[in-house]
PDB file of N, CA and C in Angstrom:
ATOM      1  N   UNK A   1       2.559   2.173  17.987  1.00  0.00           N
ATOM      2  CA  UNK A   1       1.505   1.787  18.892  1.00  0.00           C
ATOM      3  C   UNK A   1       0.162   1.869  18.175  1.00  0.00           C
ATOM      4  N   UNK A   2      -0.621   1.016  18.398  1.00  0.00           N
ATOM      5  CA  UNK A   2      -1.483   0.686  17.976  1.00  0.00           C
ATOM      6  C   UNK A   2      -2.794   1.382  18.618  1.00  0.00           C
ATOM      7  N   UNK A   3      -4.034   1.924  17.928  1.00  0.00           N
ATOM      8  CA  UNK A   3      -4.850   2.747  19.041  1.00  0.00           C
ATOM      9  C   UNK A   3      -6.033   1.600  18.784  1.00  0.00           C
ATOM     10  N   UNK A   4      -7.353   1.890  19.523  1.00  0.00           N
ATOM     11  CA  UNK A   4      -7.763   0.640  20.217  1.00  0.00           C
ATOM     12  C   UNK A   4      -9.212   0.985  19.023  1.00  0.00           C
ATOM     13  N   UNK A   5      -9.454   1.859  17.721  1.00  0.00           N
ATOM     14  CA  UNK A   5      -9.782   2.009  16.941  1.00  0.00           C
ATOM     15  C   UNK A   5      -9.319   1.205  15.317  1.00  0.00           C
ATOM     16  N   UNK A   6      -8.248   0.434  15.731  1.00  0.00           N
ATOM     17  CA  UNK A   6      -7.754   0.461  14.342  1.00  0.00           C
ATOM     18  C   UNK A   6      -8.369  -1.308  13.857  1.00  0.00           C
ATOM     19  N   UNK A   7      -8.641  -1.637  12.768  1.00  0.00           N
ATOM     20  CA  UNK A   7      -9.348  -2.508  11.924  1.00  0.00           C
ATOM     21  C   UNK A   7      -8.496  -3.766  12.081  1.00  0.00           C
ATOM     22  N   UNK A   8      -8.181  -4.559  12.719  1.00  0.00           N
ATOM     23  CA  UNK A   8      -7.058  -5.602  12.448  1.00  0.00           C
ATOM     24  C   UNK A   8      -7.908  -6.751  12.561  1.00  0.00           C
ATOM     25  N   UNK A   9      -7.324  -7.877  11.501  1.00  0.00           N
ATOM     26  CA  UNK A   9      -8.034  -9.282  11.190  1.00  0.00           C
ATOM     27  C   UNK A   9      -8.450 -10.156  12.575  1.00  0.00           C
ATOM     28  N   UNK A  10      -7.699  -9.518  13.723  1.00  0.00           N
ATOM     29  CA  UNK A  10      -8.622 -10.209  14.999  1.00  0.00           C
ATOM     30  C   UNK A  10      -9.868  -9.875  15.562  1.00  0.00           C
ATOM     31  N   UNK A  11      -9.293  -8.649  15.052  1.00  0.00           N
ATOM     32  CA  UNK A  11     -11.415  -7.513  15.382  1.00  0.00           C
ATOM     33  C   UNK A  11     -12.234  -7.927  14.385  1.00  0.00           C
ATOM     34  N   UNK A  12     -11.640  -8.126  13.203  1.00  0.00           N
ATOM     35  CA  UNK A  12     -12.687  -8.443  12.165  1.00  0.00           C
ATOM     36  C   UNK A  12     -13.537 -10.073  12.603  1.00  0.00           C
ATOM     37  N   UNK A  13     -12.785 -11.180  13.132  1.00  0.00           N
ATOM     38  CA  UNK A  13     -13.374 -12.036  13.266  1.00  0.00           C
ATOM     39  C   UNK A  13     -14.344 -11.892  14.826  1.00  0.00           C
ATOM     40  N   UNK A  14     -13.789 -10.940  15.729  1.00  0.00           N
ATOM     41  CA  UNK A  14     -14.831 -10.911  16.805  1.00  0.00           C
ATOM     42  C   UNK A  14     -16.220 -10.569  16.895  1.00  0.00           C
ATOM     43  N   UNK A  15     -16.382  -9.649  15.286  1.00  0.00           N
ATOM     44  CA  UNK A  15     -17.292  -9.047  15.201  1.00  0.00           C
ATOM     45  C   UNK A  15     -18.821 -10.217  15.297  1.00  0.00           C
ATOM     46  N   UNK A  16     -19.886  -9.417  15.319  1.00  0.00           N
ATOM     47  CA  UNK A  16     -20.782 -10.583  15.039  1.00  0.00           C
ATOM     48  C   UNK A  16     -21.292 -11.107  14.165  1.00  0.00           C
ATOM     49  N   UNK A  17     -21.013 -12.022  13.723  1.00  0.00           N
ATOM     50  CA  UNK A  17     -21.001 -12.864  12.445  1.00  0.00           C
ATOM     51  C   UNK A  17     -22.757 -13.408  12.331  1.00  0.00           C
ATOM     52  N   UNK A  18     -23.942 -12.561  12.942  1.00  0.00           N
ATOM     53  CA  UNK A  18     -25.069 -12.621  12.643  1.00  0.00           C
ATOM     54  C   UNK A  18     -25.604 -11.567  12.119  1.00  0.00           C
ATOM     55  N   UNK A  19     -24.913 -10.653  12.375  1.00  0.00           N
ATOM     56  CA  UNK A  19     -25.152  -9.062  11.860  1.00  0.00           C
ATOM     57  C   UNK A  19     -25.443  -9.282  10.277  1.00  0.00           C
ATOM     58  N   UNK A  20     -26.463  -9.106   9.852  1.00  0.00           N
ATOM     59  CA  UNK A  20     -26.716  -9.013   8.500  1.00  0.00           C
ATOM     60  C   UNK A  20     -26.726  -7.420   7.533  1.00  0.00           C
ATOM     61  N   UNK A  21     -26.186  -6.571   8.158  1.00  0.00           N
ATOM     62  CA  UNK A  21     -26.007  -5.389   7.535  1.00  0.00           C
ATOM     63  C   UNK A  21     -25.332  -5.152   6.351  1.00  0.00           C
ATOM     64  N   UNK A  22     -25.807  -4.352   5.510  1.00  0.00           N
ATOM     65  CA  UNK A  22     -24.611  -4.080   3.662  1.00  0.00           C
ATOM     66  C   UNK A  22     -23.421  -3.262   4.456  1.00  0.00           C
ATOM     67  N   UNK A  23     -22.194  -3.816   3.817  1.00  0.00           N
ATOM     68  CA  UNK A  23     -21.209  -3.413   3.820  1.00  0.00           C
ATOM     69  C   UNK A  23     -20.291  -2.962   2.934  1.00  0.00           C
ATOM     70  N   UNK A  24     -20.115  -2.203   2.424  1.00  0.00           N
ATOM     71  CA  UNK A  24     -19.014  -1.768   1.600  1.00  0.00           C
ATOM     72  C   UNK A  24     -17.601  -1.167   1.719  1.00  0.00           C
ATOM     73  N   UNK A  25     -16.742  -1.932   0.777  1.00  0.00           N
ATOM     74  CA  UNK A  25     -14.923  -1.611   1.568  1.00  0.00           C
ATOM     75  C   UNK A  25     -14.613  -1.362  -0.275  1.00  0.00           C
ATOM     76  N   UNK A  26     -13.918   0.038   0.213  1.00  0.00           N
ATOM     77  CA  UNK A  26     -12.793   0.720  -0.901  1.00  0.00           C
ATOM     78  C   UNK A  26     -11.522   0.737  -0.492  1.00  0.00           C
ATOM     79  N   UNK A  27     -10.851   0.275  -1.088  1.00  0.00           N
ATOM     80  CA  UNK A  27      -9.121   0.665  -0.577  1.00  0.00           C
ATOM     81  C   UNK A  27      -8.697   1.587  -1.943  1.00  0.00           C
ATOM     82  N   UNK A  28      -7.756   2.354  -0.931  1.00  0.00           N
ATOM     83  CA  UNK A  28      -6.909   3.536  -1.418  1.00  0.00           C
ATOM     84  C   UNK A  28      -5.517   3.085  -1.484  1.00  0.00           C
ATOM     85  N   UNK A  29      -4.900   3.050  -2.623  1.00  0.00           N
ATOM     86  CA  UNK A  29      -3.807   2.901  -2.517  1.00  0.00           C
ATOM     87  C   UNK A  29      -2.346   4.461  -2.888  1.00  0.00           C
ATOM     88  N   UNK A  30      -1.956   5.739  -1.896  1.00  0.00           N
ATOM     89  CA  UNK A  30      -1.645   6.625  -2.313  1.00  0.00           C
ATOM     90  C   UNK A  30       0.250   6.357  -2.171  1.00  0.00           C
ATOM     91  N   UNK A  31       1.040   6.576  -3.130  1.00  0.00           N
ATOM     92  CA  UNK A  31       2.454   6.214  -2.757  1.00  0.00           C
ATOM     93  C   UNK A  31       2.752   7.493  -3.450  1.00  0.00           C
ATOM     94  N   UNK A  32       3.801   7.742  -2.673  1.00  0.00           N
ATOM     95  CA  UNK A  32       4.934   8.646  -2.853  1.00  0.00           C
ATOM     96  C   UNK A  32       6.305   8.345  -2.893  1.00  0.00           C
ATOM     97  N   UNK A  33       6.838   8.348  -3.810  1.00  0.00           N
ATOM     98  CA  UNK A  33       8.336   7.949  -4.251  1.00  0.00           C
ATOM     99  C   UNK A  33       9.197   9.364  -4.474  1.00  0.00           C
ATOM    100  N   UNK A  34      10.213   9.740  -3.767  1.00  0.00           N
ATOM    101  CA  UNK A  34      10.871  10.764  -3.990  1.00  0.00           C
ATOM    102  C   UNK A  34      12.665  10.529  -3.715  1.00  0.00           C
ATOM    103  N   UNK A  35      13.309  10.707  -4.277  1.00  0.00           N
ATOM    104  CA  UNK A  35      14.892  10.680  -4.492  1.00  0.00           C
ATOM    105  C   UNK A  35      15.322   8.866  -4.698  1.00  0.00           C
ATOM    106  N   UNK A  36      14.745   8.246  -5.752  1.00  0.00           N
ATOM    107  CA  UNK A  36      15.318   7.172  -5.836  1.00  0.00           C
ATOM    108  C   UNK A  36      16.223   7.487  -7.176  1.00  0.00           C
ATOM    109  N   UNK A  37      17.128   6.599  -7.628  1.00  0.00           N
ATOM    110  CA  UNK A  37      18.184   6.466  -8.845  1.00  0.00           C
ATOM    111  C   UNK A  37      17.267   6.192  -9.786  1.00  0.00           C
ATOM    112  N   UNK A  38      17.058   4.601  -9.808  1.00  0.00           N
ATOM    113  CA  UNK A  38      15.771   3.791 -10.572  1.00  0.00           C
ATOM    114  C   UNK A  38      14.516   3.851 -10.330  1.00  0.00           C
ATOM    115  N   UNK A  39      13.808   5.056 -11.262  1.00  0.00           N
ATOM    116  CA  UNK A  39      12.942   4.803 -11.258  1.00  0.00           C
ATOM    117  C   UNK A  39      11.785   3.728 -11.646  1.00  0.00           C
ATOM    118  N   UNK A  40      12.212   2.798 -11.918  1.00  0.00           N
ATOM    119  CA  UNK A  40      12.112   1.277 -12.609  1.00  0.00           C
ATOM    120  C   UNK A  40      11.861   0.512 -11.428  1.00  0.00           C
ATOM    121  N   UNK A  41      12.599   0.504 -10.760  1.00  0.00           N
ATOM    122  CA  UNK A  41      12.952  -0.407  -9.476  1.00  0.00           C
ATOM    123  C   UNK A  41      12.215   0.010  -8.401  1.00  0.00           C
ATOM    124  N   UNK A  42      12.050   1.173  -7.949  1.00  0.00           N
ATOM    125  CA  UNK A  42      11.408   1.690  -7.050  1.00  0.00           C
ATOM    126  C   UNK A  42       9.397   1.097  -7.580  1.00  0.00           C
ATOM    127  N   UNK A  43       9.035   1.424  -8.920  1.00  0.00           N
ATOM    128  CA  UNK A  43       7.804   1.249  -9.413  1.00  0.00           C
ATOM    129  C   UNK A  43       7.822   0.022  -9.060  1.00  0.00           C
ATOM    130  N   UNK A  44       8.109  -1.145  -9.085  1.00  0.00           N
ATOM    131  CA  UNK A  44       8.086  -2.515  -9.212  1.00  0.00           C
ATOM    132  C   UNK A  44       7.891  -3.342  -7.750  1.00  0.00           C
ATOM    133  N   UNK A  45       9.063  -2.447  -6.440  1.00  0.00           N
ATOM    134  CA  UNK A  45       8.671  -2.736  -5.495  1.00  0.00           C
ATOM    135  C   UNK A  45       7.742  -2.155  -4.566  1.00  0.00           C
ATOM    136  N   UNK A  46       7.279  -1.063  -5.143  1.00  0.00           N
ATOM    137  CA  UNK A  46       5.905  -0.457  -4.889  1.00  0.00           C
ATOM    138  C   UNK A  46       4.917  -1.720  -5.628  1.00  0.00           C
ATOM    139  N   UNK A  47       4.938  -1.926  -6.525  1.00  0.00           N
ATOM    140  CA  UNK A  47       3.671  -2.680  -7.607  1.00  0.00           C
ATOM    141  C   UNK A  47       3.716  -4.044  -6.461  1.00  0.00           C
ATOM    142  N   UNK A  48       5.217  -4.430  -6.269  1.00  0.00           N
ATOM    143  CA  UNK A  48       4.670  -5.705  -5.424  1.00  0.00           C
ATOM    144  C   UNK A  48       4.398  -5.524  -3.650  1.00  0.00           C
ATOM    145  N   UNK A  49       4.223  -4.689  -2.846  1.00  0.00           N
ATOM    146  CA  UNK A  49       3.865  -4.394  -1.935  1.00  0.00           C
ATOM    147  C   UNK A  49       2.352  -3.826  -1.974  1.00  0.00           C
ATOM    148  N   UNK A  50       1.661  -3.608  -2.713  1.00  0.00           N
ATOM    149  CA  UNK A  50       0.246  -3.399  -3.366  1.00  0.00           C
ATOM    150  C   UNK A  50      -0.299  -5.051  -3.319  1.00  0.00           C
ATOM    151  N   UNK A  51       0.410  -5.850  -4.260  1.00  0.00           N
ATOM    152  CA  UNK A  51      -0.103  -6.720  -4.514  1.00  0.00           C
ATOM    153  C   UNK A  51       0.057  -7.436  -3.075  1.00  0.00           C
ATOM    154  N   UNK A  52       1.047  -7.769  -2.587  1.00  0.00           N
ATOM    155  CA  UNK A  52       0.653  -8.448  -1.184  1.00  0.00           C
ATOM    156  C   UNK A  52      -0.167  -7.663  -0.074  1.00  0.00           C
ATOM    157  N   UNK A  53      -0.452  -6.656  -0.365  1.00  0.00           N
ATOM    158  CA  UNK A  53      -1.302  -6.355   0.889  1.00  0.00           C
ATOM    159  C   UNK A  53      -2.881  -6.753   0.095  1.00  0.00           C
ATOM    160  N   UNK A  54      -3.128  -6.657  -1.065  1.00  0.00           N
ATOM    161  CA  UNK A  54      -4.174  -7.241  -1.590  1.00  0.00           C
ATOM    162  C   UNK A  54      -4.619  -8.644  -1.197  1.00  0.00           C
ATOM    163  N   UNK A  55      -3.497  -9.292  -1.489  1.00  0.00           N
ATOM    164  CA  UNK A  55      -3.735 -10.914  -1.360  1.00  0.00           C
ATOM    165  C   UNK A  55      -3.552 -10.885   0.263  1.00  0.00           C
ATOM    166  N   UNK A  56      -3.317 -10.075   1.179  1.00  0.00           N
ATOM    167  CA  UNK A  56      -3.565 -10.374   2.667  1.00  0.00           C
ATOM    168  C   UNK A  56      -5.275 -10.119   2.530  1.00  0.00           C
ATOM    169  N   UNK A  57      -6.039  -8.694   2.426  1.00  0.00           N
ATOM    170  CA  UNK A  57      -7.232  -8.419   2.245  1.00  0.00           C
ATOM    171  C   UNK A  57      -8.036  -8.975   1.704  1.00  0.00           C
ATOM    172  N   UNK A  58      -7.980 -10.093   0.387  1.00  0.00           N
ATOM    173  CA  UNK A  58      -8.666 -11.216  -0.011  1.00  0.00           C
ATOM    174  C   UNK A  58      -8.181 -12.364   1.060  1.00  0.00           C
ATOM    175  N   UNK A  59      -7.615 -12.539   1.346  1.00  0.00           N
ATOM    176  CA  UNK A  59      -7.394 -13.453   2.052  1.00  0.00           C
ATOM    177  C   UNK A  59      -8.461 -13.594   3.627  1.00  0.00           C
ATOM    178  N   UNK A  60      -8.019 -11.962   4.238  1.00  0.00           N
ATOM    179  CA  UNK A  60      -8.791 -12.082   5.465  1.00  0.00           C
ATOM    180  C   UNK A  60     -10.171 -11.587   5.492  1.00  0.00           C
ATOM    181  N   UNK A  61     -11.136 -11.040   3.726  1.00  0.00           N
ATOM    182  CA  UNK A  61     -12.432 -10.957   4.120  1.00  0.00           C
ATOM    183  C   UNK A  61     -12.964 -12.238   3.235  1.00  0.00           C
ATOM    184  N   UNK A  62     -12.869 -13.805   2.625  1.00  0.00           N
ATOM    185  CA  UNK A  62     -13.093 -14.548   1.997  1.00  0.00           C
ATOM    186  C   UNK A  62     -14.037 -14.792   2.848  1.00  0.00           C
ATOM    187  N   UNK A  63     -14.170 -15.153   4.382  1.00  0.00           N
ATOM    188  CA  UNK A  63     -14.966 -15.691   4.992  1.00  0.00           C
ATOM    189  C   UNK A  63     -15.511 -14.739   5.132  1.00  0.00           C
ATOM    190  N   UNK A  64     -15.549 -13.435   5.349  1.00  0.00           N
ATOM    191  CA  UNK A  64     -17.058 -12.301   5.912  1.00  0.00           C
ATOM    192  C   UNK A  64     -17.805 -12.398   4.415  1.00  0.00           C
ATOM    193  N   UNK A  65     -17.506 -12.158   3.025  1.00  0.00           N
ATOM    194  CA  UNK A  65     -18.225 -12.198   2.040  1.00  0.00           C
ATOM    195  C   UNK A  65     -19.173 -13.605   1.372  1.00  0.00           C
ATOM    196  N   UNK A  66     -20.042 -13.373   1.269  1.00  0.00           N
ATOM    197  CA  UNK A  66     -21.331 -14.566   0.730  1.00  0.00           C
ATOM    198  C   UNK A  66     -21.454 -13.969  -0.644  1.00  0.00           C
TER     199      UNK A  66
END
């Protein structure tokens, strides 16, 4: 469940898009991997679940950034 605080790409576009305020966004990326076989395999589908949540986040602030 979702609480009525949380950041999602539909709130982001409701916001007001006259607001001229500085904004700054850091992402954290923290993973924990514990009891896999391959450690090879496990790194890799971590590396590509990073990368698609990246290319969602470029994706949904292209239009808020000038």
């Amino acid at each position: 469940m979702k609480n009525k605080t949380s950041f999602m790409p539909q709130q982001l576009l409701r916001n007001d898009r006259s607001d001229t305020k500085s904004v700054s966004f850091h992402q954290v990326n923290n993973i924990n991997v514990t009891g896999v076989s391959d450690p090879q395999e496990a790194a890799g589908l971590s590396g590509d679940a990073v990368g698609r949540n990246n290319q969602i986040l470029v994706r949904n602030l292209e239009s808020k950034v000038s």
